[in-house]
C-alpha atoms as a PDB file:
ATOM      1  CA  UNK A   1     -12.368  12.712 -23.586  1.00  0.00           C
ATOM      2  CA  UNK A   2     -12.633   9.348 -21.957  1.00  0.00           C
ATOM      3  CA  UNK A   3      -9.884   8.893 -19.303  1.00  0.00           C
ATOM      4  CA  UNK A   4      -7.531   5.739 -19.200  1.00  0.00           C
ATOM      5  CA  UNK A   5      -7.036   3.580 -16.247  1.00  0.00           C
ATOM      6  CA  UNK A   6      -4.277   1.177 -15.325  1.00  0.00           C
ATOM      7  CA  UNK A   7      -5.456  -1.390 -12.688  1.00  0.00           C
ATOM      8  CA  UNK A   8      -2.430  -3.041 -11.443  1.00  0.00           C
ATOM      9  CA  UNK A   9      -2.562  -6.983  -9.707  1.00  0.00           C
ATOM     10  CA  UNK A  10      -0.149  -8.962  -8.481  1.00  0.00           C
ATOM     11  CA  UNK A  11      -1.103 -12.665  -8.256  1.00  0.00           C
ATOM     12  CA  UNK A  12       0.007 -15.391  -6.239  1.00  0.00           C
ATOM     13  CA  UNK A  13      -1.666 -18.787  -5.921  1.00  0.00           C
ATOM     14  CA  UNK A  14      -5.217 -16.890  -5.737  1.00  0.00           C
ATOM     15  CA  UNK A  15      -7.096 -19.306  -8.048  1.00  0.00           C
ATOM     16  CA  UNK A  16      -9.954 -19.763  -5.417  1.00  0.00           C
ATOM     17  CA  UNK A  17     -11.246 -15.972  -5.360  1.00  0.00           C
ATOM     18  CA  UNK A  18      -9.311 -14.666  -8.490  1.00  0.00           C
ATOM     19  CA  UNK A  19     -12.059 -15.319 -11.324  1.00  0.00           C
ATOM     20  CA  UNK A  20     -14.822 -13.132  -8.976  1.00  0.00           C
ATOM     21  CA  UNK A  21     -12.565 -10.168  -8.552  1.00  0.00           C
ATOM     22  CA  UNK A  22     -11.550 -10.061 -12.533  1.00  0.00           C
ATOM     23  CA  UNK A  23     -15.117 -10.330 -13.444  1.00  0.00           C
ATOM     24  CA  UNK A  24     -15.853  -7.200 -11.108  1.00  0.00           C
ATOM     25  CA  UNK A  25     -12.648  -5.479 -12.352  1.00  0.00           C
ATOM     26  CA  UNK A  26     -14.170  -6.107 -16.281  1.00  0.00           C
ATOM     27  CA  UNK A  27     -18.018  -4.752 -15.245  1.00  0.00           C
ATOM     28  CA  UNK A  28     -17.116  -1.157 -14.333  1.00  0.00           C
ATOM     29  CA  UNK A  29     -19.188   1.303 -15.489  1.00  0.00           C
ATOM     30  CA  UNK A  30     -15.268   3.354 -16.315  1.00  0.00           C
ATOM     31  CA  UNK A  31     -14.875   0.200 -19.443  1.00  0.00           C
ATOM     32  CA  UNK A  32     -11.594   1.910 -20.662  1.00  0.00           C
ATOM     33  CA  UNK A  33      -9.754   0.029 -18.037  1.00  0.00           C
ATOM     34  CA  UNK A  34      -6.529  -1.753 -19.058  1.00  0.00           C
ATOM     35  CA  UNK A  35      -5.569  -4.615 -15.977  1.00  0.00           C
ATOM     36  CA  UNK A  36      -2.131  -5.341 -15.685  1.00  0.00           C
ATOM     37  CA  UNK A  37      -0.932  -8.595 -13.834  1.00  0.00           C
ATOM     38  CA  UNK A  38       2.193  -9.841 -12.589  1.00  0.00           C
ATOM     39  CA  UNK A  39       1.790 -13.339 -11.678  1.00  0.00           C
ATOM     40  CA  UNK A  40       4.110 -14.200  -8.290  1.00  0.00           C
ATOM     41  CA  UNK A  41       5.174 -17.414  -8.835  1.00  0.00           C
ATOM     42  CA  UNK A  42       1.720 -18.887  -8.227  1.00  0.00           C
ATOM     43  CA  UNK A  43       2.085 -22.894  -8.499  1.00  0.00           C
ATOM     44  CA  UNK A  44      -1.880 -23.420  -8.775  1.00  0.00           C
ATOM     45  CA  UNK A  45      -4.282 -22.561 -11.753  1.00  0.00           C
ATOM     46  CA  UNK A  46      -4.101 -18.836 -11.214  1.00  0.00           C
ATOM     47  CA  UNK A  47      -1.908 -18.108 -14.241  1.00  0.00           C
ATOM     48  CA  UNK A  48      -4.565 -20.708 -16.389  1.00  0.00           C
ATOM     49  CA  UNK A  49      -7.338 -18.422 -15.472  1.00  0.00           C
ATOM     50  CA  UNK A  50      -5.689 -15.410 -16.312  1.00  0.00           C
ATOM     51  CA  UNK A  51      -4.906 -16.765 -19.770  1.00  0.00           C
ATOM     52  CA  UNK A  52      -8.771 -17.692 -20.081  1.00  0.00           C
ATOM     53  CA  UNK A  53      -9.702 -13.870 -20.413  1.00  0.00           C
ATOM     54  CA  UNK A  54      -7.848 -13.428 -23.782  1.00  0.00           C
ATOM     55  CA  UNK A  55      -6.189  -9.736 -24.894  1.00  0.00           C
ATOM     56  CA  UNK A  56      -8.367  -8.646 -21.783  1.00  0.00           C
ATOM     57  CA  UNK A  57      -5.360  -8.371 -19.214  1.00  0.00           C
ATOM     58  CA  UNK A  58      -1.640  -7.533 -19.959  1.00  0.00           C
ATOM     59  CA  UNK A  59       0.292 -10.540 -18.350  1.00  0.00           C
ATOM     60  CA  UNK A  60       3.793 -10.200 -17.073  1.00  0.00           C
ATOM     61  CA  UNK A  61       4.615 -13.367 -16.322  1.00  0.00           C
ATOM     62  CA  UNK A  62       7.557 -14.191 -14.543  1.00  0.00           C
ATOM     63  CA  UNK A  63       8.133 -17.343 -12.129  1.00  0.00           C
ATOM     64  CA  UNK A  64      10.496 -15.117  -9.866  1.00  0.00           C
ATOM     65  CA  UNK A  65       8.482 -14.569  -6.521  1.00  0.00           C
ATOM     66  CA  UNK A  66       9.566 -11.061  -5.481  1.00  0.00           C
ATOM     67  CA  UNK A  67       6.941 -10.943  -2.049  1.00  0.00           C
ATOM     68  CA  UNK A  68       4.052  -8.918  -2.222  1.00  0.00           C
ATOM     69  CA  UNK A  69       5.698  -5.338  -1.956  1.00  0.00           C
ATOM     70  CA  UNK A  70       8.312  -5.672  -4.728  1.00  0.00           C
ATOM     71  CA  UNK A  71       5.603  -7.557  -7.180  1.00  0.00           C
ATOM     72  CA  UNK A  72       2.878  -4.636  -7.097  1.00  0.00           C
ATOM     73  CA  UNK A  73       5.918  -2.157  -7.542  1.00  0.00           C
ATOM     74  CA  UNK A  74       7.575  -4.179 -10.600  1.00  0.00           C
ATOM     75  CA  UNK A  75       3.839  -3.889 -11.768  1.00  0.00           C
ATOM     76  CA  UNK A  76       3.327  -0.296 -11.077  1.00  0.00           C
ATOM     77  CA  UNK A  77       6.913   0.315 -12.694  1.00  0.00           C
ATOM     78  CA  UNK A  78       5.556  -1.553 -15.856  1.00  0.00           C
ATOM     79  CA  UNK A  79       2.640   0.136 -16.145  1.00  0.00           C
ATOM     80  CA  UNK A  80       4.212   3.348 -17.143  1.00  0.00           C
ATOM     81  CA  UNK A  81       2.956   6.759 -17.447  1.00  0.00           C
ATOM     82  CA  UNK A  82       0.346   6.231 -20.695  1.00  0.00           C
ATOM     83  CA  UNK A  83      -2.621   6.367 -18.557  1.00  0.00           C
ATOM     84  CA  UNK A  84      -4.667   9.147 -16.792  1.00  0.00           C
ATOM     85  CA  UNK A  85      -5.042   7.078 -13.822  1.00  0.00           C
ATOM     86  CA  UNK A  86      -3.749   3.814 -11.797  1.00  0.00           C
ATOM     87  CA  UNK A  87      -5.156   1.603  -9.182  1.00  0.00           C
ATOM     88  CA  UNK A  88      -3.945  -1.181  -6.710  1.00  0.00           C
ATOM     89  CA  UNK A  89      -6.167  -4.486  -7.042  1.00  0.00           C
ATOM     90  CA  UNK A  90      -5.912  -7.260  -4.749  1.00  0.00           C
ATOM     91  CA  UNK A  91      -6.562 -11.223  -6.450  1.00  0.00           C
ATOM     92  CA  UNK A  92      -9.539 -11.914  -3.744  1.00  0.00           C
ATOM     93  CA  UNK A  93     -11.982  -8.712  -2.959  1.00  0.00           C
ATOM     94  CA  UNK A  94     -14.906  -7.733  -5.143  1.00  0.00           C
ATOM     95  CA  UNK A  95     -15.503  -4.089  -6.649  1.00  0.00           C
ATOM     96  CA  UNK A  96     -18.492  -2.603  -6.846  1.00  0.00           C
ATOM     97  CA  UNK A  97     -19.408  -1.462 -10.435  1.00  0.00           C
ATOM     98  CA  UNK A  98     -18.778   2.133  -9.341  1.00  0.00           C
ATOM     99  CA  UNK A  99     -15.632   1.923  -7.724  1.00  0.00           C
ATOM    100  CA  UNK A 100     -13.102   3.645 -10.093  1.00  0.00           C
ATOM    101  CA  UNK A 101     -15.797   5.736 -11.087  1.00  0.00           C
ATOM    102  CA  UNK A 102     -16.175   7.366  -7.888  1.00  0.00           C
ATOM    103  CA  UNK A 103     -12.615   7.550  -7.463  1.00  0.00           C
ATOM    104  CA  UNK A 104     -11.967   9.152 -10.971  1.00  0.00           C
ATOM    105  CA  UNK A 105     -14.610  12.164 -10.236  1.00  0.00           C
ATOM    106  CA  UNK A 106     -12.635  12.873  -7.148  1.00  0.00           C
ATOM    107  CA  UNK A 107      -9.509  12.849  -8.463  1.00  0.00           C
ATOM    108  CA  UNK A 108     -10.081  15.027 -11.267  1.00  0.00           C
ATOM    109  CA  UNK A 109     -10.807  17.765  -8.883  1.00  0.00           C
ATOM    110  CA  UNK A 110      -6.945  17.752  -7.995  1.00  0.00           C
ATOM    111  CA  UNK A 111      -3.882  19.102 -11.002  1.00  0.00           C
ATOM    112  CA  UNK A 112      -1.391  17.796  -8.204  1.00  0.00           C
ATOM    113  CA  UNK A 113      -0.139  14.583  -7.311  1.00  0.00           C
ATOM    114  CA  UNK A 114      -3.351  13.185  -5.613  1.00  0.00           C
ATOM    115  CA  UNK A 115      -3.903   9.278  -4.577  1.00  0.00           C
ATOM    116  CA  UNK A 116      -7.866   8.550  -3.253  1.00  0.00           C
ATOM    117  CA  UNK A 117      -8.490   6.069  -0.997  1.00  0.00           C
ATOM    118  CA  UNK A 118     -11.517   5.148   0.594  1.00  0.00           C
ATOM    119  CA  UNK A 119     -13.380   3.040   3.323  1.00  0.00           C
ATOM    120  CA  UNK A 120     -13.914  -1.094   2.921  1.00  0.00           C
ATOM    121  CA  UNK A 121     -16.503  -3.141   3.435  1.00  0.00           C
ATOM    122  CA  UNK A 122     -15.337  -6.420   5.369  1.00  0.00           C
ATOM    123  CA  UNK A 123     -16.359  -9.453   4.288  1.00  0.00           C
ATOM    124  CA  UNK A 124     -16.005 -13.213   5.497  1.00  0.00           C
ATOM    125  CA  UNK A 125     -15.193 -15.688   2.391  1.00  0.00           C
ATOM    126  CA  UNK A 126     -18.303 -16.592   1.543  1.00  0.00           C
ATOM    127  CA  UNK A 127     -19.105 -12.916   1.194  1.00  0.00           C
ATOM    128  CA  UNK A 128     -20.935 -12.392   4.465  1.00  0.00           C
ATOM    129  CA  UNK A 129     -21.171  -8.454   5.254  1.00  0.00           C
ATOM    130  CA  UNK A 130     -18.819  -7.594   8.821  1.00  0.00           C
ATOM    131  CA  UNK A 131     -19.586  -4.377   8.313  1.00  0.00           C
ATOM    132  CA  UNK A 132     -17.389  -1.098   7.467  1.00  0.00           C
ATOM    133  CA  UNK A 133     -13.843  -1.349   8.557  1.00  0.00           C
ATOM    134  CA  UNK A 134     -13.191   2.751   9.723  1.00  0.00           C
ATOM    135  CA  UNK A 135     -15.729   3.852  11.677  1.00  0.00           C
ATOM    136  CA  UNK A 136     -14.763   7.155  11.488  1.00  0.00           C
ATOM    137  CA  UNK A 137     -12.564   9.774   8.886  1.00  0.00           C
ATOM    138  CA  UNK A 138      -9.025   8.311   8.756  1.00  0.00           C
ATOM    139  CA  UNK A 139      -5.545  10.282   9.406  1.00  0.00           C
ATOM    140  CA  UNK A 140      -3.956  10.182   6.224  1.00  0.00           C
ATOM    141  CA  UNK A 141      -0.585  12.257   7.771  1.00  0.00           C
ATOM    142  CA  UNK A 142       2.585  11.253   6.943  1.00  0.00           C
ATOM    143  CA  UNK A 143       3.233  10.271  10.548  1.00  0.00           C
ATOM    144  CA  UNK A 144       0.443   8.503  10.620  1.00  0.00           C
ATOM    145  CA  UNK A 145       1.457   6.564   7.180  1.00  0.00           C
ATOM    146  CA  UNK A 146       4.904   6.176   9.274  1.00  0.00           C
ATOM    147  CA  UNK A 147       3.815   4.446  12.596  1.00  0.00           C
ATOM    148  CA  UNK A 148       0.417   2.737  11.623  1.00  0.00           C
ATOM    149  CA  UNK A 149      -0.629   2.758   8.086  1.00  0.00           C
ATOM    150  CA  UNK A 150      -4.200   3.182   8.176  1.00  0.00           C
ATOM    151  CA  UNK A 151      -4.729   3.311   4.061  1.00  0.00           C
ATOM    152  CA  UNK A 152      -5.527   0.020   2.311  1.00  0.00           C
ATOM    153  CA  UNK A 153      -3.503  -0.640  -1.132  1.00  0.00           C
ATOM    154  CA  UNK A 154      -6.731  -1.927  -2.755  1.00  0.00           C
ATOM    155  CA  UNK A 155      -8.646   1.238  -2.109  1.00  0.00           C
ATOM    156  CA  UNK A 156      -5.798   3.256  -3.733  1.00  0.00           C
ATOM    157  CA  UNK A 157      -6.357   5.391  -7.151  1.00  0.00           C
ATOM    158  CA  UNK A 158      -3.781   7.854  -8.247  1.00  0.00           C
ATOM    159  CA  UNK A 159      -3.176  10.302 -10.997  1.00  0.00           C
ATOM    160  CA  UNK A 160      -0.811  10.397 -13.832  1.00  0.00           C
ATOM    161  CA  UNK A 161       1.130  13.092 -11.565  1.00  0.00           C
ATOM    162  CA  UNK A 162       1.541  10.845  -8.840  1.00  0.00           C
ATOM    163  CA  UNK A 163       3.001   8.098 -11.231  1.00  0.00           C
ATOM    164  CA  UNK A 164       5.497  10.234 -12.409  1.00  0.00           C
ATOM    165  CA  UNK A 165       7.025  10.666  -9.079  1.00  0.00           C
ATOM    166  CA  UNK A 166       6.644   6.737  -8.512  1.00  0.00           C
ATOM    167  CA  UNK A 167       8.016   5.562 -11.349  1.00  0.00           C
ATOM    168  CA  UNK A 168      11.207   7.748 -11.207  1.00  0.00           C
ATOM    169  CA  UNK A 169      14.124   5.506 -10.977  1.00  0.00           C
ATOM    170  CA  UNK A 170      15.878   7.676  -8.843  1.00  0.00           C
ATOM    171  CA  UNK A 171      13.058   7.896  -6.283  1.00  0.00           C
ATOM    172  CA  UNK A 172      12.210   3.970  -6.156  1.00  0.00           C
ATOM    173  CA  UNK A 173      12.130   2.466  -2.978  1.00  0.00           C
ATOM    174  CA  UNK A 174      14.948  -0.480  -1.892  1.00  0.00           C
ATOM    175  CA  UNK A 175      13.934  -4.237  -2.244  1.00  0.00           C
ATOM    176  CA  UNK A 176      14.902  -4.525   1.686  1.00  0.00           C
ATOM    177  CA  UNK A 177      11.954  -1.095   2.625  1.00  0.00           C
ATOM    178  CA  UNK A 178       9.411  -3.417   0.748  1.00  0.00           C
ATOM    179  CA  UNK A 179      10.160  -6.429   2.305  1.00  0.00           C
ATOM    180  CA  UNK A 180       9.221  -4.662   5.583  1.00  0.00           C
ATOM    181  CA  UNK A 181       6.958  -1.454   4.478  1.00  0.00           C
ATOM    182  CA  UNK A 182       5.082  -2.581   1.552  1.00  0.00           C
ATOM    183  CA  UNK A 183       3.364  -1.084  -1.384  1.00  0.00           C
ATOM    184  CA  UNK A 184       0.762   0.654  -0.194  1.00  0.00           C
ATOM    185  CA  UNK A 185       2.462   2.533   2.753  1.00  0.00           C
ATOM    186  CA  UNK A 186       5.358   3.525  -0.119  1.00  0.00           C
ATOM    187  CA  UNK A 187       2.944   4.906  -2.233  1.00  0.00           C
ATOM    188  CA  UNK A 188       0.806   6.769   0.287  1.00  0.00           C
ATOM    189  CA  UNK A 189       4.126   8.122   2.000  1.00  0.00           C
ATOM    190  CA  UNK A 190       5.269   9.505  -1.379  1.00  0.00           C
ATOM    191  CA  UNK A 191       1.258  11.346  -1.604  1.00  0.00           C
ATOM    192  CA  UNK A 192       1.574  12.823   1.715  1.00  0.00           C
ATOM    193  CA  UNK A 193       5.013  14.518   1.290  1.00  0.00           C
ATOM    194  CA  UNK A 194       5.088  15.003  -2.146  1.00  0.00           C
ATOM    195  CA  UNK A 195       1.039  15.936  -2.865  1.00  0.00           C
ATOM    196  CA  UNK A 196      -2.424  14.942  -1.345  1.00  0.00           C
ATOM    197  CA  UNK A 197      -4.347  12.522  -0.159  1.00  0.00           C
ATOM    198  CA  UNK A 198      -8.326  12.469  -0.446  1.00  0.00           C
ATOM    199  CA  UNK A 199      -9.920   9.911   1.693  1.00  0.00           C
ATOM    200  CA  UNK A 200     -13.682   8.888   1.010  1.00  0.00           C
ATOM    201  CA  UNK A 201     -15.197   7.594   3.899  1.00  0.00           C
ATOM    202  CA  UNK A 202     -17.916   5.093   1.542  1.00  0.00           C
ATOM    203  CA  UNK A 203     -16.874   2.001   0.906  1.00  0.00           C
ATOM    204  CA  UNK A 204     -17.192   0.816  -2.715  1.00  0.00           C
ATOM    205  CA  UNK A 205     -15.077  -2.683  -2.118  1.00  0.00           C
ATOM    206  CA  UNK A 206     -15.569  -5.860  -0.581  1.00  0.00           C
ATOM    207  CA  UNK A 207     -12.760  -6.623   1.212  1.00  0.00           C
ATOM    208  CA  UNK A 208     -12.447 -10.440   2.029  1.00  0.00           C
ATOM    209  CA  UNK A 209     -10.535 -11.627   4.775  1.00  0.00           C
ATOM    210  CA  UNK A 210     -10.090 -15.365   4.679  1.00  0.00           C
ATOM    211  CA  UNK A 211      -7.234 -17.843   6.051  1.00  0.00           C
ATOM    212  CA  UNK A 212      -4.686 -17.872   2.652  1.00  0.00           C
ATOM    213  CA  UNK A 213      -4.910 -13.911   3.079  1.00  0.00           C
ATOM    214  CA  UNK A 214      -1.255 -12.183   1.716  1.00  0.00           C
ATOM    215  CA  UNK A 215      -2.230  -9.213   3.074  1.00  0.00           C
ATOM    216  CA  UNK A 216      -5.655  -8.383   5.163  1.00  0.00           C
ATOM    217  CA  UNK A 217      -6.831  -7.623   8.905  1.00  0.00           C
ATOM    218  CA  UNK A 218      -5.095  -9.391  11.061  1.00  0.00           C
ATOM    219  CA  UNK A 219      -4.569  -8.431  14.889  1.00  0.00           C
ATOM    220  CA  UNK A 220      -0.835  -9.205  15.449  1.00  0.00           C
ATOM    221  CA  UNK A 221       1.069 -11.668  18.237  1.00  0.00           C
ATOM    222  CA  UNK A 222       3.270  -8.746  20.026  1.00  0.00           C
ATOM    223  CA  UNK A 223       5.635 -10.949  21.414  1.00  0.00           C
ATOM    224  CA  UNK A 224       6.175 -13.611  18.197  1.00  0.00           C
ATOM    225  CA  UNK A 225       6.554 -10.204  16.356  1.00  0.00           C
ATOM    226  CA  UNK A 226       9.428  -9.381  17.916  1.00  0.00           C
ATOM    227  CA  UNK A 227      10.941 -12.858  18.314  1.00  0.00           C
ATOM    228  CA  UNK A 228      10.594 -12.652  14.567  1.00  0.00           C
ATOM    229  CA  UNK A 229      12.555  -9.496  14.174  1.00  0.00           C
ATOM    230  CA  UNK A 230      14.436 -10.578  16.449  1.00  0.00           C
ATOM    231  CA  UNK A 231      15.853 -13.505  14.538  1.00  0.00           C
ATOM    232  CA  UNK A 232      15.578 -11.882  11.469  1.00  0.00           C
ATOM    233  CA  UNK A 233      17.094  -8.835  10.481  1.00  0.00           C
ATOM    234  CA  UNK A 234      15.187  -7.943   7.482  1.00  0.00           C
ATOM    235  CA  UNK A 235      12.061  -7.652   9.486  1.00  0.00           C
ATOM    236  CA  UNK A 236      13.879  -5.046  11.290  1.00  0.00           C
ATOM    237  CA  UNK A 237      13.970  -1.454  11.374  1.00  0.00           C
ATOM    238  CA  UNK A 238      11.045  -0.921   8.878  1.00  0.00           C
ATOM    239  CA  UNK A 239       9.563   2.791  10.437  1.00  0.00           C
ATOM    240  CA  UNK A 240      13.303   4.200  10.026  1.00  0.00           C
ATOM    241  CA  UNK A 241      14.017   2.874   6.396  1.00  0.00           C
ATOM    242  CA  UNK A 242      10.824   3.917   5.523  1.00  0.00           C
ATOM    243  CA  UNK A 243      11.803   7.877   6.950  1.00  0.00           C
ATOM    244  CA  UNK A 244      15.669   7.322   5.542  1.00  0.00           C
ATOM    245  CA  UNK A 245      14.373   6.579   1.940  1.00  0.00           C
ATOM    246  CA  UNK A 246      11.579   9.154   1.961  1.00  0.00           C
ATOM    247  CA  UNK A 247      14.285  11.681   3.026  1.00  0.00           C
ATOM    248  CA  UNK A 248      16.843  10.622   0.894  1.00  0.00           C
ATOM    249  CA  UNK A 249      14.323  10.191  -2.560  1.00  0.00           C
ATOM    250  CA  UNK A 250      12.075  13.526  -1.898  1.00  0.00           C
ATOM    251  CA  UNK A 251      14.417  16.011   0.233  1.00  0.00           C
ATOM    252  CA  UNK A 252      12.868  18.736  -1.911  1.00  0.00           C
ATOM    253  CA  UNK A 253       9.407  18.356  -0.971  1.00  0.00           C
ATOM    254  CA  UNK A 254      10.302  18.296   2.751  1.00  0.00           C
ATOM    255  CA  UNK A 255      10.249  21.394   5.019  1.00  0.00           C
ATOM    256  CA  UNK A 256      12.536  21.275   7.899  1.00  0.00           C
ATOM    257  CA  UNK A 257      10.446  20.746  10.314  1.00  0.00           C
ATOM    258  CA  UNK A 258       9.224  17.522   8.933  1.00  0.00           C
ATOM    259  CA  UNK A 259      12.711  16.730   7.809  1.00  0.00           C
ATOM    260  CA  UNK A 260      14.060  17.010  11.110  1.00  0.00           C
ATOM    261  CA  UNK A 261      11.386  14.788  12.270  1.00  0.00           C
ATOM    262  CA  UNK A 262      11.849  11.836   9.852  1.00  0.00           C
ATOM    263  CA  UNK A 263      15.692  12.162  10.658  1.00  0.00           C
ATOM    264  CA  UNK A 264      15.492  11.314  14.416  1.00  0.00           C
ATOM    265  CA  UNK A 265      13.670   8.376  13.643  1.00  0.00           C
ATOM    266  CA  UNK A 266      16.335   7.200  10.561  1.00  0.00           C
ATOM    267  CA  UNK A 267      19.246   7.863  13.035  1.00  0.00           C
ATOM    268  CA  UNK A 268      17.949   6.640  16.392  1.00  0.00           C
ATOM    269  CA  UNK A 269      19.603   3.533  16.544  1.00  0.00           C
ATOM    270  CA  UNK A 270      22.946   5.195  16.529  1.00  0.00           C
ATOM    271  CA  UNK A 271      22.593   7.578  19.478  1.00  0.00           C
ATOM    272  CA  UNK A 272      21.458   6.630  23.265  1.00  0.00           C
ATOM    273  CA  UNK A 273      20.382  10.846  23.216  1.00  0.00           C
ATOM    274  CA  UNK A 274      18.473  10.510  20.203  1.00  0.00           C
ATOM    275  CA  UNK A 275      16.513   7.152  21.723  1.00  0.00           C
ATOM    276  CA  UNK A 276      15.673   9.461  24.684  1.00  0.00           C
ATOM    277  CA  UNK A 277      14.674  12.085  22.114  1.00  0.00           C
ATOM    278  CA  UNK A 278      12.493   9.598  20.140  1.00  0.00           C
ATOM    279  CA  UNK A 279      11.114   8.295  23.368  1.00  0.00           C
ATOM    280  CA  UNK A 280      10.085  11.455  24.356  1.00  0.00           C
ATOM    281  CA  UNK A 281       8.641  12.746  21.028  1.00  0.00           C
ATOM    282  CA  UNK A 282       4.874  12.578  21.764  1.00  0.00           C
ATOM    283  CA  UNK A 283       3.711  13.560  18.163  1.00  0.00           C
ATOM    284  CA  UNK A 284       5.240  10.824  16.435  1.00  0.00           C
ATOM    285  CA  UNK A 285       4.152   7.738  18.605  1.00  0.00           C
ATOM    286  CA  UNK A 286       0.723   8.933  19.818  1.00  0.00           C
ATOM    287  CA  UNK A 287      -0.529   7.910  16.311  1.00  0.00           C
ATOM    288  CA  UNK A 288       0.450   4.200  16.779  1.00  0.00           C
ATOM    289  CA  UNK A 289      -1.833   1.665  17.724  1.00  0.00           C
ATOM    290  CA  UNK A 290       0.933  -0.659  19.259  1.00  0.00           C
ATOM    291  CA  UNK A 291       0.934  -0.437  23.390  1.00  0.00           C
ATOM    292  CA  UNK A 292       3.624   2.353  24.381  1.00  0.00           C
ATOM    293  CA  UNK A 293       5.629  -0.603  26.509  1.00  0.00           C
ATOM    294  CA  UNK A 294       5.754  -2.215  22.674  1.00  0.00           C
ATOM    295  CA  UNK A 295       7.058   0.782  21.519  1.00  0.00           C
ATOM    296  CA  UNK A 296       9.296   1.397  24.658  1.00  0.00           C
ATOM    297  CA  UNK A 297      11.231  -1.849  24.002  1.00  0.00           C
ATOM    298  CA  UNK A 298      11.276  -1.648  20.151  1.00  0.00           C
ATOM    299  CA  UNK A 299      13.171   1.395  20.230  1.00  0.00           C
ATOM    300  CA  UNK A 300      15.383  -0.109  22.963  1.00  0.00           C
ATOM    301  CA  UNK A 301      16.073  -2.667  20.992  1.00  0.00           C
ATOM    302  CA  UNK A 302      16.682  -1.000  17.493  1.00  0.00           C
ATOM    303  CA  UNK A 303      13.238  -2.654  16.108  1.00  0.00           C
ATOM    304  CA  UNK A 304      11.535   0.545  14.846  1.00  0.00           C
END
């Protein structure tokens, strides 16, 4: 029996790549692939060349611009649970014709909740090769997924198990968590506490990085980082809601230990004792790539 995917997109202004990564979504060698897009209030031709591919993509158009985060959710959410398997897409990469092949084969190796994810390989915009982005296997930890997220949303396949933990309105995550943790780290926190994660360490992507990037590789300003959380406080905080909403949506799958963890980082703020704690918790913050002064001062300052 032929499985069914759900490839899910979320669009915004991305007519300049967007035709090159539907026509590599639509020549998979896996052809029972059903694309769903939400269009983000794109004010270019994006939603014209969406329409130009027919019944070939389910369209939920909406002129409401949610941000990237609570788009690919809404998406996700719409999707459902009638297929076997779902993937993130971005509007600008390329897939290689294998790409949810390979991730299928792995992921019927696992009855559990299971999300793949794999390597990238980056590209410039005119497609020039920069070569893999990991080097080496990736930590795919839940502390890991909590201080630097090192799993890319448009490398991420899941099972039908998975999405019935994700779509569970009771387990959703808040508007304000995606405006600060988006998609991707949700959905590979919810993996890691609540089933597995398999990582494959090929590359079957071609992940373009160019200046109108939503989301990509960028190397971050420290200091206009904090200026901006600074001065806004929904850029705040975005580690602890991230452990407060994990706790407080999948308590069951949580062993103390790990509970205990994720509850000194979702309380911090309120205690000088537990900032010492936190400060002095080496397992949690020697998996961040941030400078410890950085993370010194964030936690100071209620940033984390």
């Amino acid at each position: 029996m032929k499985n069914n995917i759900a490839v899910l997109m979320s669009t915004y202004n991305g007519e300049k790549y967007l035709k090159a990564q539907l026509d590599s979504i639509f020549n998979q060698t896996s052809q029972n692939i059903v694309l769903f897009i939400r269009d983000d209030g794109s004010c270019d031709s994006t939603l014209e060349i969406i329409k130009s591919y027919n019944n070939k993509i389910v369209l939920l158009e909406n002129n409401e611009n949610l941000g990237v985060g609570s788009s690919f959710m809404e998406t996700l959410y719409k999707a459902g649970l009638d297929f076997d398997y779902y993937a993130f897409c971005d509007q600008d990469d390329i897939w290689l014709v294998n790409k949810i092949e390979k991730a299928v084969l792995e992921l019927e190796k696992f009855p559990l909740p299971t999300l793949y994810c794999s390597n990238q390989t980056l590209v410039d915009k005119e497609l020039n090769n920069l070569g893999l982005r990991h080097k080496k296997t990736i930590d795919t930890s839940y502390l890991q997924i909590l201080t630097s997220n090192q799993i890319t949303g448009c490398t991420m396949v899941w099972n039908n198990q998975l999405q019935k933990l994700l779509v569970s309105k009771d387990r959703r995550p808040s508007k304000e968590l995606l405006e600060v943790r988006i998609h991707d780290v949700w959905v590979s926190m919810v993996a890691s506490i609540a089933g597995s994660i398999v990582y494959d360490s090929n590359s079957y992507i071609l992940y373009r990085q160019h200046e109108n990037n939503v989301v990509g590789v960028k190397k971050r300003n420290l200091i206009l980082n904090w200026v901006q959380k600074l001065g806004d406080s929904s850029k705040r905080k975005g580690r602890s809601r991230l452990a407060t909403e994990i706790l407080n949506n999948y308590r069951q799958f949580i062993n103390d230990d790990i509970a205990a963890e994720l509850e000194l980082l979702s309380t911090y703020q309120n205690s000088f004792r537990k900032k010492i704690l936190l400060l002095q918790n080496k397992k949690i913050f020697s998996l961040t790539t941030e400078p410890k002064w950085s993370v010194f001062v964030k936690i100071l300052f209620n940033l984390i």
